[in-house]
C-alpha atoms as a PDB file:
ATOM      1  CA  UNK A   1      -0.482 -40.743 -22.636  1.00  0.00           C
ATOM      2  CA  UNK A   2       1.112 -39.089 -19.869  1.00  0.00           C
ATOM      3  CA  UNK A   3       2.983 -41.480 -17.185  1.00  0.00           C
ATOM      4  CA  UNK A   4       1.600 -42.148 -14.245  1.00  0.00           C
ATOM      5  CA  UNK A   5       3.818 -40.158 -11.731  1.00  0.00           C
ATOM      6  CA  UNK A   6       3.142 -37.114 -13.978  1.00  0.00           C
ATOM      7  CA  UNK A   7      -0.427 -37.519 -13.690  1.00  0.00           C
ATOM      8  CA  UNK A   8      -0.500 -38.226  -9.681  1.00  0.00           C
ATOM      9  CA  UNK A   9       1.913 -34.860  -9.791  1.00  0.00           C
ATOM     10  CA  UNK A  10      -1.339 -33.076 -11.271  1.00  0.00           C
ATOM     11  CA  UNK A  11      -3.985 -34.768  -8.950  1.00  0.00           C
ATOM     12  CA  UNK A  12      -2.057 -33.242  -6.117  1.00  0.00           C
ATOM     13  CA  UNK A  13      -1.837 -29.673  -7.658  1.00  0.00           C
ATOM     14  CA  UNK A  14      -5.493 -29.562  -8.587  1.00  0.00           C
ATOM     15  CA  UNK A  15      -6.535 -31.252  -4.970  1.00  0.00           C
ATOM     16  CA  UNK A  16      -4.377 -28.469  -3.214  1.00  0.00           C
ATOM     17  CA  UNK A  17      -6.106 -25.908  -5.153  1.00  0.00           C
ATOM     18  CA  UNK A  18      -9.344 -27.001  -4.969  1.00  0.00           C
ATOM     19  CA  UNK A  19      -8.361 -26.695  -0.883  1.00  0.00           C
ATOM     20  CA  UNK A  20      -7.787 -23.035  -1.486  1.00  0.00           C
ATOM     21  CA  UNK A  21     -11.279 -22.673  -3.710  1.00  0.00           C
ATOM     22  CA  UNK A  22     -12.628 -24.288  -0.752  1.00  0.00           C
ATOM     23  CA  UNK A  23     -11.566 -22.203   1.933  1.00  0.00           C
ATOM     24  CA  UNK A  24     -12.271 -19.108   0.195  1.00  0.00           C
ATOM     25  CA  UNK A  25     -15.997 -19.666  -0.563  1.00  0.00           C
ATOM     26  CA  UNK A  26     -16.230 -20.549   2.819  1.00  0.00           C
ATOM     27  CA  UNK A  27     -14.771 -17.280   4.382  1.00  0.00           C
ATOM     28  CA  UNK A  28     -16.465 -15.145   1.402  1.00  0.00           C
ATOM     29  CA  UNK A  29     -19.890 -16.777   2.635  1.00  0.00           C
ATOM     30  CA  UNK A  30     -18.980 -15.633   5.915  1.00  0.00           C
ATOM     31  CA  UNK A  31     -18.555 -12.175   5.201  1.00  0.00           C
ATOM     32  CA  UNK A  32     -21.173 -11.963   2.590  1.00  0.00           C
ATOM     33  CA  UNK A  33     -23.857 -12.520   5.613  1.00  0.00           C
ATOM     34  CA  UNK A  34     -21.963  -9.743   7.000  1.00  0.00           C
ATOM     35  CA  UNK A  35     -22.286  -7.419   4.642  1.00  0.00           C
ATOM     36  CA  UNK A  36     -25.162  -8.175   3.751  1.00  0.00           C
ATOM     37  CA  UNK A  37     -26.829  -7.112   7.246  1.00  0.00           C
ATOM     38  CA  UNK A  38     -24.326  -3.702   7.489  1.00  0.00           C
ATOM     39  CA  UNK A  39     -25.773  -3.026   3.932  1.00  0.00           C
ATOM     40  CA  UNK A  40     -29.669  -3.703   5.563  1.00  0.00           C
ATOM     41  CA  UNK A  41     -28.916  -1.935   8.544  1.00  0.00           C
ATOM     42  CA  UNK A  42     -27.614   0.957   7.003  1.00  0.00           C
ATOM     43  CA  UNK A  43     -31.419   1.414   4.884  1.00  0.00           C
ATOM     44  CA  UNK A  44     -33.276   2.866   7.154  1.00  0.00           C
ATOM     45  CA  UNK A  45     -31.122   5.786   8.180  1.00  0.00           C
ATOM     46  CA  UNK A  46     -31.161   6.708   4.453  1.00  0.00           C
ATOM     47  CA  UNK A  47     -34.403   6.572   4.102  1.00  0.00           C
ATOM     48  CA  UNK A  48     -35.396   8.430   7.368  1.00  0.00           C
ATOM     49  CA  UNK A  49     -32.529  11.104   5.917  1.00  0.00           C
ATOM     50  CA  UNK A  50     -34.355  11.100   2.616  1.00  0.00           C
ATOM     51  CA  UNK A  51     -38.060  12.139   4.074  1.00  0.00           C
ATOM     52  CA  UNK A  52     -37.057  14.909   5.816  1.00  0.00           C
ATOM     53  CA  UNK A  53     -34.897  16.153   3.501  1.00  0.00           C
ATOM     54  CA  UNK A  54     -37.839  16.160   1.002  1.00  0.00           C
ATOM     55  CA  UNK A  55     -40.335  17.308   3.638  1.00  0.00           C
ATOM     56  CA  UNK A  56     -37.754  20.380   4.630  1.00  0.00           C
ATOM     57  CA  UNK A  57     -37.250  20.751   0.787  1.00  0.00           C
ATOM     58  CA  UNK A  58     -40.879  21.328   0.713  1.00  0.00           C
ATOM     59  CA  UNK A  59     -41.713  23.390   3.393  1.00  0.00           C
ATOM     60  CA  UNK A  60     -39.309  25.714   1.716  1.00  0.00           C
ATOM     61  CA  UNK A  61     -39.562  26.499  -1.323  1.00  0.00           C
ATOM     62  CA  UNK A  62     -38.264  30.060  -1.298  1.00  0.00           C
ATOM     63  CA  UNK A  63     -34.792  28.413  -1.032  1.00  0.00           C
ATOM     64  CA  UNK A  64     -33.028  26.150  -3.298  1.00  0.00           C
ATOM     65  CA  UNK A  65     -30.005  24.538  -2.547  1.00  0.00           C
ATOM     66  CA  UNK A  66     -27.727  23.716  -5.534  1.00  0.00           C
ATOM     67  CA  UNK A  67     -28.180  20.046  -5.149  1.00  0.00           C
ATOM     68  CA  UNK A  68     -31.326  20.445  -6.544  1.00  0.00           C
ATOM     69  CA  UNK A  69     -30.969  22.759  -9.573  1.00  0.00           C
ATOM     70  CA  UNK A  70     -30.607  21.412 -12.560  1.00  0.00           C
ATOM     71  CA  UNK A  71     -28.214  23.280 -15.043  1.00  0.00           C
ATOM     72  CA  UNK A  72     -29.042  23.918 -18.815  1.00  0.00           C
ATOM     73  CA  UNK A  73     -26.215  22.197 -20.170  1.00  0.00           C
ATOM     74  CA  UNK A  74     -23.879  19.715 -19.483  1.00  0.00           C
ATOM     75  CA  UNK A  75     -20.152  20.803 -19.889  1.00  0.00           C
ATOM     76  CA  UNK A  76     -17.997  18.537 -17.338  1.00  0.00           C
ATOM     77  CA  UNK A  77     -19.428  15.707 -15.792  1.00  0.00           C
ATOM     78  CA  UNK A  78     -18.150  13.762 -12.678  1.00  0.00           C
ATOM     79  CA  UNK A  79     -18.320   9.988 -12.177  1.00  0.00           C
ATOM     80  CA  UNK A  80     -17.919   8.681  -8.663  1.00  0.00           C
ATOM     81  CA  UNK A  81     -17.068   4.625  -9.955  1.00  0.00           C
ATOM     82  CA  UNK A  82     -17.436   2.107  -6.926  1.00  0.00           C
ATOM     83  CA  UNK A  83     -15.415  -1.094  -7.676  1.00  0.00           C
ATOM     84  CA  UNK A  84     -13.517  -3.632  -5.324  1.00  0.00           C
ATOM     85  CA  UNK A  85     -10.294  -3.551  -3.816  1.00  0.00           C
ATOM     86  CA  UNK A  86      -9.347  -7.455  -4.878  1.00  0.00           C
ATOM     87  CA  UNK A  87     -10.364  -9.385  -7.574  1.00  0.00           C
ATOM     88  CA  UNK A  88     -11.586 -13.281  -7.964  1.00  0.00           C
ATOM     89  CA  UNK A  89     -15.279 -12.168  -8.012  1.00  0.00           C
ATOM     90  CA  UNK A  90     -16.027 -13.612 -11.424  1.00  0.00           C
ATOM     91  CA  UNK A  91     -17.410 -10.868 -14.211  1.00  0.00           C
ATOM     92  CA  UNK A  92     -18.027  -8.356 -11.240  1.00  0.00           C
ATOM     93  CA  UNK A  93     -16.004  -5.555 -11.769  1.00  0.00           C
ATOM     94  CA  UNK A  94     -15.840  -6.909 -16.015  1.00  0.00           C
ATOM     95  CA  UNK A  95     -19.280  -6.165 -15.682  1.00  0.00           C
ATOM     96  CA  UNK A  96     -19.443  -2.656 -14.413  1.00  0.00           C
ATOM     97  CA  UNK A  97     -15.969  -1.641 -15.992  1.00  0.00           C
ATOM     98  CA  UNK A  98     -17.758  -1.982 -19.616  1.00  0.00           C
ATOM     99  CA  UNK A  99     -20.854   0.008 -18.254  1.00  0.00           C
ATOM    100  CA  UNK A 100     -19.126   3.068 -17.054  1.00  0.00           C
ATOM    101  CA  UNK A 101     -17.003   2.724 -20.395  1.00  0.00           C
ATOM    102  CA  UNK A 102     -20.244   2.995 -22.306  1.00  0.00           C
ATOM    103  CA  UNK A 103     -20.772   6.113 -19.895  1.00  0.00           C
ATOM    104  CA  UNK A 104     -17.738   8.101 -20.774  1.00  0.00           C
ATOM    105  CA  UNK A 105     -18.016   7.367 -24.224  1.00  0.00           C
ATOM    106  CA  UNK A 106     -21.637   8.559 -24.045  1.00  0.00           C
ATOM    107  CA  UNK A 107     -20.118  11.605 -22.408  1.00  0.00           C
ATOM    108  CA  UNK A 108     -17.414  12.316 -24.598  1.00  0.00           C
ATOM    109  CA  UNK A 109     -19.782  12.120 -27.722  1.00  0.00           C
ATOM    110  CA  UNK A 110     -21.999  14.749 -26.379  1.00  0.00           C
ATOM    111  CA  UNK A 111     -18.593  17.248 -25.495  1.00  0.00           C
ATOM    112  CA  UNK A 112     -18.937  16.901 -22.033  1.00  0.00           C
ATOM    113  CA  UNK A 113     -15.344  16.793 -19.715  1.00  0.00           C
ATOM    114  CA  UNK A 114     -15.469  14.060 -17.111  1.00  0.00           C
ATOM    115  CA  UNK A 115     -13.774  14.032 -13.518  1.00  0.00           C
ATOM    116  CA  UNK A 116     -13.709  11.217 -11.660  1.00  0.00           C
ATOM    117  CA  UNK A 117     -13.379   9.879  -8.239  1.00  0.00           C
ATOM    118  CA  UNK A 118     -12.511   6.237  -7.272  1.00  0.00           C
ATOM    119  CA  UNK A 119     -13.760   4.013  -4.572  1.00  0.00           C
ATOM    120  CA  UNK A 120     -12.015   0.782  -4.958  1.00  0.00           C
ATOM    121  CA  UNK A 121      -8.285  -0.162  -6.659  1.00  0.00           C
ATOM    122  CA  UNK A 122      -9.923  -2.118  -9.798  1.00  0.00           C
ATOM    123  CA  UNK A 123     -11.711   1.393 -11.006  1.00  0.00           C
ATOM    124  CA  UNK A 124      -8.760   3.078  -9.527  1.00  0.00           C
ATOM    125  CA  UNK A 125      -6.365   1.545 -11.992  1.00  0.00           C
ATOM    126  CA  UNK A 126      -9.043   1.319 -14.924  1.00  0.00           C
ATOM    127  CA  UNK A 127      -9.677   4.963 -14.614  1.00  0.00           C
ATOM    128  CA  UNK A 128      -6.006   5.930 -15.003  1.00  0.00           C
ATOM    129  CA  UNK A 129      -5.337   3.228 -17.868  1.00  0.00           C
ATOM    130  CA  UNK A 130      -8.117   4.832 -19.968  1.00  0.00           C
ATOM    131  CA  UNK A 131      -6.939   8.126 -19.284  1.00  0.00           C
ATOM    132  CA  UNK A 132      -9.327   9.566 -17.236  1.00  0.00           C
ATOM    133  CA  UNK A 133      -9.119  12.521 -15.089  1.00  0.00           C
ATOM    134  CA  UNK A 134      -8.896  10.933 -11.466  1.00  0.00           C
ATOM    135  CA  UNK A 135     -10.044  14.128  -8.753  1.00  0.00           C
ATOM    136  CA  UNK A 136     -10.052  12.043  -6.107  1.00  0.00           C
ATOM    137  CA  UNK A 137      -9.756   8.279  -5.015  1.00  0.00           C
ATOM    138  CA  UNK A 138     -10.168   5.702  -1.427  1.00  0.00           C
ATOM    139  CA  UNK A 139      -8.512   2.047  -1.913  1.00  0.00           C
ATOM    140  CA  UNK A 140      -7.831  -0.178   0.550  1.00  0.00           C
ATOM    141  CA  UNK A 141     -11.386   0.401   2.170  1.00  0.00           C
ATOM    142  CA  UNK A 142     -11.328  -3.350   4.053  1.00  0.00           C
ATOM    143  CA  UNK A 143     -14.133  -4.891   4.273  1.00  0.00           C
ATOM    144  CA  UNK A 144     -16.598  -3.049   6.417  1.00  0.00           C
ATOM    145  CA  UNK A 145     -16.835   0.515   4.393  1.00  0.00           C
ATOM    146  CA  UNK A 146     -16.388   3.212   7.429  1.00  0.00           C
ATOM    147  CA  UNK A 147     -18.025   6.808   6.341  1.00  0.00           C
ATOM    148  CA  UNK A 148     -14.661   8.770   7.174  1.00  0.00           C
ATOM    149  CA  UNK A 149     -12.632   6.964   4.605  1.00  0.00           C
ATOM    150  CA  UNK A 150     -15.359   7.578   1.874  1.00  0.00           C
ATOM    151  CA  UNK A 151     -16.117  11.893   3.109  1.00  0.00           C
ATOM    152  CA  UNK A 152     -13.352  13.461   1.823  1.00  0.00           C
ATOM    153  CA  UNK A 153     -12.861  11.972  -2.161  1.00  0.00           C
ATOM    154  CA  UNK A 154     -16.424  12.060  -2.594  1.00  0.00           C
ATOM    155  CA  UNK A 155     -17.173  16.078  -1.134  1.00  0.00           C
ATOM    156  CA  UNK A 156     -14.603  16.944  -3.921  1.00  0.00           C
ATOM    157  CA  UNK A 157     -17.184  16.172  -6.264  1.00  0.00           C
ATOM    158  CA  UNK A 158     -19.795  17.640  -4.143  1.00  0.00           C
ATOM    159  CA  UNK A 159     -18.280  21.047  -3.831  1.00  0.00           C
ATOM    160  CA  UNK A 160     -17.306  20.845  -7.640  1.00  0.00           C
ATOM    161  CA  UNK A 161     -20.812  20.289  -8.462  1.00  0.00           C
ATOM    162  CA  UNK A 162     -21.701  23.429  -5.575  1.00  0.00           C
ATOM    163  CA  UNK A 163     -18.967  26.079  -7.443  1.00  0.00           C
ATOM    164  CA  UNK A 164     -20.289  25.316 -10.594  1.00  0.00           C
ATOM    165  CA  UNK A 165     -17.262  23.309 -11.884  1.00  0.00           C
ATOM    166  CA  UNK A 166     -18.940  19.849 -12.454  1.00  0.00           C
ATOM    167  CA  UNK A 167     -22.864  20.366 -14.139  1.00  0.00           C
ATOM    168  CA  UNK A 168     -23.710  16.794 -13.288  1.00  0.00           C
ATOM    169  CA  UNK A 169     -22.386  13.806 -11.093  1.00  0.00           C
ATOM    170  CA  UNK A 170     -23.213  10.398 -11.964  1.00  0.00           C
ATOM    171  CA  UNK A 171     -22.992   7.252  -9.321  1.00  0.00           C
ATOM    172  CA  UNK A 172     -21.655   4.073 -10.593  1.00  0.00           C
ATOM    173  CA  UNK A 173     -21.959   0.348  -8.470  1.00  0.00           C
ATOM    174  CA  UNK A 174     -23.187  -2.726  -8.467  1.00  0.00           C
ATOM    175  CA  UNK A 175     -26.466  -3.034  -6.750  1.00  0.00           C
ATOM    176  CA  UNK A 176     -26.700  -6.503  -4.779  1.00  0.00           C
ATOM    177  CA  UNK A 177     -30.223  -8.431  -6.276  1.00  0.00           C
ATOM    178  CA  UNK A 178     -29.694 -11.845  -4.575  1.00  0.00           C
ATOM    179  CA  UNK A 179     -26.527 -14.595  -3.930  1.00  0.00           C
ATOM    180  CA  UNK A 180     -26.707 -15.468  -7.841  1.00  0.00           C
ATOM    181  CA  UNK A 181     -27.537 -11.975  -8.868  1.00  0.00           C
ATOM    182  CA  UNK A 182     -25.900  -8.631  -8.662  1.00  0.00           C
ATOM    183  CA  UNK A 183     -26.665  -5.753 -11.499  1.00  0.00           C
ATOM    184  CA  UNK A 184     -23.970  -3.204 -12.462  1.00  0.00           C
ATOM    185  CA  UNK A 185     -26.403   0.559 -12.234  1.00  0.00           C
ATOM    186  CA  UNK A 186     -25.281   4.026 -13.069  1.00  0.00           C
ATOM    187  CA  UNK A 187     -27.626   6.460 -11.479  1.00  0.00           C
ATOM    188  CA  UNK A 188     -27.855  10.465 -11.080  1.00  0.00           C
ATOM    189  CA  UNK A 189     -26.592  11.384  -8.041  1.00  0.00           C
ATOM    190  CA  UNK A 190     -26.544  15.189  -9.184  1.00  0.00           C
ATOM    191  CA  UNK A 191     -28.563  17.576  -9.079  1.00  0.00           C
ATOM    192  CA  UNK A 192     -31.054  15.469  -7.175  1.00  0.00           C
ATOM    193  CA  UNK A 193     -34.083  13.922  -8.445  1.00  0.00           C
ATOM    194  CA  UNK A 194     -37.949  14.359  -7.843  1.00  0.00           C
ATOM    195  CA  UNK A 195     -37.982  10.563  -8.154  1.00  0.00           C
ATOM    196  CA  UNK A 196     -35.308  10.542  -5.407  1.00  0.00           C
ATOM    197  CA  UNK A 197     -37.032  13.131  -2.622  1.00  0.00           C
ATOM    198  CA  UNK A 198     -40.434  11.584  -3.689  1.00  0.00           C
ATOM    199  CA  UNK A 199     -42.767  10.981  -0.646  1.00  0.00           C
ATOM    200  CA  UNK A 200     -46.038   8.330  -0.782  1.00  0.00           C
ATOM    201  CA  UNK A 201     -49.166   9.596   1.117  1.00  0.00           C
ATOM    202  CA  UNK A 202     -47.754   7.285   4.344  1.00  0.00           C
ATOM    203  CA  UNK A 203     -44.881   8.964   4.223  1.00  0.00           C
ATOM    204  CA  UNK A 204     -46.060  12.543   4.258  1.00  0.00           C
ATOM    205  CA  UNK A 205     -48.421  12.011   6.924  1.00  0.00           C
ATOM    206  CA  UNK A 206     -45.377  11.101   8.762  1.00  0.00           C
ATOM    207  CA  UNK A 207     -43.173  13.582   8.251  1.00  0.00           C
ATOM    208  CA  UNK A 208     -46.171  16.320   8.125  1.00  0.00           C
ATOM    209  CA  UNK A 209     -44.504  18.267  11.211  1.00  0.00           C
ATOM    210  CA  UNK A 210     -43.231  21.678  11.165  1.00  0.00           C
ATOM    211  CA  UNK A 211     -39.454  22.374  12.259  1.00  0.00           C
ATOM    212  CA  UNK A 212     -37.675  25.153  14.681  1.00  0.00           C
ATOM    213  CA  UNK A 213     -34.740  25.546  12.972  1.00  0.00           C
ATOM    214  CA  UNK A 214     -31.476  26.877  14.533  1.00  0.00           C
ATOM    215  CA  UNK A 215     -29.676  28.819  13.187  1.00  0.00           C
ATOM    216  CA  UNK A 216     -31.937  29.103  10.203  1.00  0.00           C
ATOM    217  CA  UNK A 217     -33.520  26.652   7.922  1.00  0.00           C
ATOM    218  CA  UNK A 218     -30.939  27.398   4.478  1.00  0.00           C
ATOM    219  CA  UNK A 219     -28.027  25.751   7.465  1.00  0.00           C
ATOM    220  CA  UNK A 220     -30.044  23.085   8.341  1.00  0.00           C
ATOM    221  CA  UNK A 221     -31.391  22.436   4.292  1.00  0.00           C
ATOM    222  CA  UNK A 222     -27.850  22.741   3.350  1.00  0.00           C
ATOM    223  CA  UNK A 223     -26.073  20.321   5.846  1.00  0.00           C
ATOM    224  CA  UNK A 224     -28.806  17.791   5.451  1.00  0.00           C
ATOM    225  CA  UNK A 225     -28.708  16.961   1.663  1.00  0.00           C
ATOM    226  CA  UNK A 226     -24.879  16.937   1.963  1.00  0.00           C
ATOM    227  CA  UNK A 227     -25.824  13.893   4.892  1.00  0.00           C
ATOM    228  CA  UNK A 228     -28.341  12.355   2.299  1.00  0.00           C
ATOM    229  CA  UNK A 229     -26.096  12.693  -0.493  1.00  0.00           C
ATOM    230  CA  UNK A 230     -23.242  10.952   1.764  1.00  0.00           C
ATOM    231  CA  UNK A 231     -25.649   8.331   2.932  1.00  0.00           C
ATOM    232  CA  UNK A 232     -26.888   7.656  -0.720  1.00  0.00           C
ATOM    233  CA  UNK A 233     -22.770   6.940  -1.483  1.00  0.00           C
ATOM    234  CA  UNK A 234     -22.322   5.055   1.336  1.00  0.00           C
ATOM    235  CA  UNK A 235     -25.424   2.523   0.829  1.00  0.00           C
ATOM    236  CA  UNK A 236     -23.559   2.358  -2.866  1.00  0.00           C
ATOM    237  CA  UNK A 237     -20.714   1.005  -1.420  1.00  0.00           C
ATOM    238  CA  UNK A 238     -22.102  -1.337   1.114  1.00  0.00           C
ATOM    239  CA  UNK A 239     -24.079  -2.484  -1.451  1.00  0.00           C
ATOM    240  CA  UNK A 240     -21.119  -3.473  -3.538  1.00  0.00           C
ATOM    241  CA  UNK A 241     -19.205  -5.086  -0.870  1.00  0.00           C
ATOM    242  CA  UNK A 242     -22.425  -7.344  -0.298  1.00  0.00           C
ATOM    243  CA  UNK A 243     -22.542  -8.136  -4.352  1.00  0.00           C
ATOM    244  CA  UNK A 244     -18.715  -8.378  -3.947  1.00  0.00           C
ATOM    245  CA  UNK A 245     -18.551 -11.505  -1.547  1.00  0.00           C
ATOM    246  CA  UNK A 246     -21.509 -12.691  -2.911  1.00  0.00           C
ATOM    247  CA  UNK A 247     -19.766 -13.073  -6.238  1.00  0.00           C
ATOM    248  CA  UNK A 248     -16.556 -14.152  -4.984  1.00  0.00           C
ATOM    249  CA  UNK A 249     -18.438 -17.155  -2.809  1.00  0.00           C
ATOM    250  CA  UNK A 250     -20.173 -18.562  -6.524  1.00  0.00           C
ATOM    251  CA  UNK A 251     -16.935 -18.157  -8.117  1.00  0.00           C
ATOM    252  CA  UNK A 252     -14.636 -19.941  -5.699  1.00  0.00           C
ATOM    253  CA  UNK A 253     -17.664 -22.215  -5.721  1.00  0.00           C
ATOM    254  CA  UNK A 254     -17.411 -22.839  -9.176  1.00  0.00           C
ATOM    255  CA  UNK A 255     -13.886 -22.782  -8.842  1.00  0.00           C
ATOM    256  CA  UNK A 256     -13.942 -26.051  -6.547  1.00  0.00           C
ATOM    257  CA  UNK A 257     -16.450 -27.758  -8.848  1.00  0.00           C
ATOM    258  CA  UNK A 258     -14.272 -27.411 -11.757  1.00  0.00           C
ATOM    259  CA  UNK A 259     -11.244 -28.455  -9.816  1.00  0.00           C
ATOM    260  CA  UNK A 260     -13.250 -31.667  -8.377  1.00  0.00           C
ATOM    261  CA  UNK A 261     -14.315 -32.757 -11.850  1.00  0.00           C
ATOM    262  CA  UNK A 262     -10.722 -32.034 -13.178  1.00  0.00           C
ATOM    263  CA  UNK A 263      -9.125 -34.455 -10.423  1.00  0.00           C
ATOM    264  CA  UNK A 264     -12.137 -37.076 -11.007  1.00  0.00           C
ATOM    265  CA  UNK A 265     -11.031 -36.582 -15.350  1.00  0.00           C
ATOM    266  CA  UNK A 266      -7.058 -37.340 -13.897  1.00  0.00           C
ATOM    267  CA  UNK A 267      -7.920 -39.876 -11.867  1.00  0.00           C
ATOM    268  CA  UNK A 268      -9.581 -42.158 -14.352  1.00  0.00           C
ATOM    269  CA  UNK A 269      -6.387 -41.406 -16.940  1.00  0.00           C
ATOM    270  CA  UNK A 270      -4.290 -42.733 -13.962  1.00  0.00           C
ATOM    271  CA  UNK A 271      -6.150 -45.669 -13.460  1.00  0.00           C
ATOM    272  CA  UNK A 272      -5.976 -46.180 -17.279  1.00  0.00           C
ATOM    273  CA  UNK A 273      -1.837 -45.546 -17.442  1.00  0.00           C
ATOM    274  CA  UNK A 274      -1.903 -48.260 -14.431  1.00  0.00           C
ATOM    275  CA  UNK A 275      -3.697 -50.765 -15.745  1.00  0.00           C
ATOM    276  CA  UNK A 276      -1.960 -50.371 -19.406  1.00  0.00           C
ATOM    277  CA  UNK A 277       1.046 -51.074 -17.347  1.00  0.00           C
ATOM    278  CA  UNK A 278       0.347 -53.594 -15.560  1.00  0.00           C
ATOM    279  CA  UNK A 279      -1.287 -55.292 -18.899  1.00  0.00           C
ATOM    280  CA  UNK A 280       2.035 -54.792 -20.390  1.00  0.00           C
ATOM    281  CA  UNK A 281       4.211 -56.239 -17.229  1.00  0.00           C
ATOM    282  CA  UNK A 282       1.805 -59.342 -17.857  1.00  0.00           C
ATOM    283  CA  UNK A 283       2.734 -59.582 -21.317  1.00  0.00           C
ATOM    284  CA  UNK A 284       6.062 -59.353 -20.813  1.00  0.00           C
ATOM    285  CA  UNK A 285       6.397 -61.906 -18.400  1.00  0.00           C
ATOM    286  CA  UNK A 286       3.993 -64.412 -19.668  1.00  0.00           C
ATOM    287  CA  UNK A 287       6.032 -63.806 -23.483  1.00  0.00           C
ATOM    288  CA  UNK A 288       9.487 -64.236 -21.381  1.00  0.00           C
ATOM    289  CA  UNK A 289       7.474 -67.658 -19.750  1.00  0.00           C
ATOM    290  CA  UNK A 290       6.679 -68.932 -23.125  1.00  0.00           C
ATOM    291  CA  UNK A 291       9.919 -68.114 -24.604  1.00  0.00           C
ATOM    292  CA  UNK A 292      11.522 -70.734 -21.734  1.00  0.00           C
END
């Protein structure tokens, strides 16, 4: 058994850590409330974006921009991988990591080149450990995710995907459920979906208006998916800055838990060192008493 000034030297380093586990589930609560109304507040713009981009879509048809054609085959792909800037967020980033692996393997096995832009210093450095092609990359975002920062890496996939360089562009993040729950997704952000630019009957009764364009309607078609397409990237990211802190409050959570039952474990092996001692001091001096 460990002495007792050994064991009180542990007690200490566990209670001082268990002060830092604290303190950061306290400020990660604090900024997952945050984050979670910037990622809430941030919806409806995308979704008023999203209507009249498929109404405008719609009303016409004798132009298609390249966002929405879909090519015959698939020979480079690009992966836009949204990821964290720090760790301690428990299986977060483990989580999505392994999915976009399964990705690019998927890719690879059908002969299909991938380029890939990084939002975030975990995918960052994953991406160039594995070996992939990195086109373009934003780190050290903070923790409010401001639209400038996140334009220019991600319209270097878009205008691959306009030239005809990239066939397909895929959108990888964790998509914030609840507090206890956050899902790694990987959608199709590239060409666009009829899923994505789908309108219910509310919807089109809304937006059932004709436009005056200026200067012509392929301008205003063309700069307003390239704003939807933005705004579908940066509800991505607010989303995983929400699933972020709300993963990094649990942990550190968890963290102080473990740290509390670990001191309450060290304190009853210090009360048993103290009383073996003091049993043995009472030996000794009621043996030296007998011995007189």
């Amino acid at each position: 058994m460990a002495g007792s000034k050994e064991i009180r030297t542990k007690i200490k380093s566990v209670q001082n850590t268990r002060k830092i586990t604290k303190a950061m589930e306290m400020v990660a609560a604090s900024k997952m409330r945050r984050a979670q109304e910037r990622m809430r507040a941030a919806r409806p713009y995308g979704d008023k974006v999203r209507n009249i981009a498929a109404h405008m879509s719609e009303a016409n048809p004798e132009y298609r921009h390249p966002f929405l054609v879909r090519r015959e085959s698939v020979r480079t792909a690009g992966l836009i991988l949204v990821t964290t800037d720090k760790g301690l967020c428990g299986g977060l980033n483990t989580n999505m990591l392994r999915m976009a692996t399964n990705k690019l393997r998927e890719l690879q096995a059908a002969g299909a080149a991938v380029e890939a832009t990084a939002i975030g210093n975990k995918g960052f450095g994953f991406l160039n450990r594995i070996g992939v092609k990195v086109v373009s990359h934003a780190i050290q975002i903070g923790d409010r995710p401001h639209l400038d920062k996140l334009i220019g890496p991600v319209k270097v996939q878009l205008d691959a995907y306009a030239e005809g360089r990239v066939d397909v562009v895929y959108l990888a993040y964790t998509r914030f459920i609840n507090t206890m729950k956050q899902e790694p997704v990987i959608e199709q952000l590239l060409p666009l979906t009829a899923d994505k630019l789908a309108q219910s009957e509310s919807e089109k009764r809304a937006y059932g208006w004709d436009y005056i364009y200026e200067p012509d309607a392929k301008a205003v078609v063309d700069e307003l998916l390239v704003r939807y397409v933005e705004a579908i990237v940066y509800q991505a990211v607010a989303e995983n800055m929400s699933s972020e802190q709300s993963a990094r409050m649990v942990a550190m959570k968890s963290a102080s838990d473990n740290a509390k039952k670990v001191i309450d474990d060290l304190q009853l092996t210090y009360n048993k060192a103290r009383q073996a001692a003091i049993t043995k001091e009472l030996s000794e001096i009621v043996g030296g008493a007998a011995a007189v």
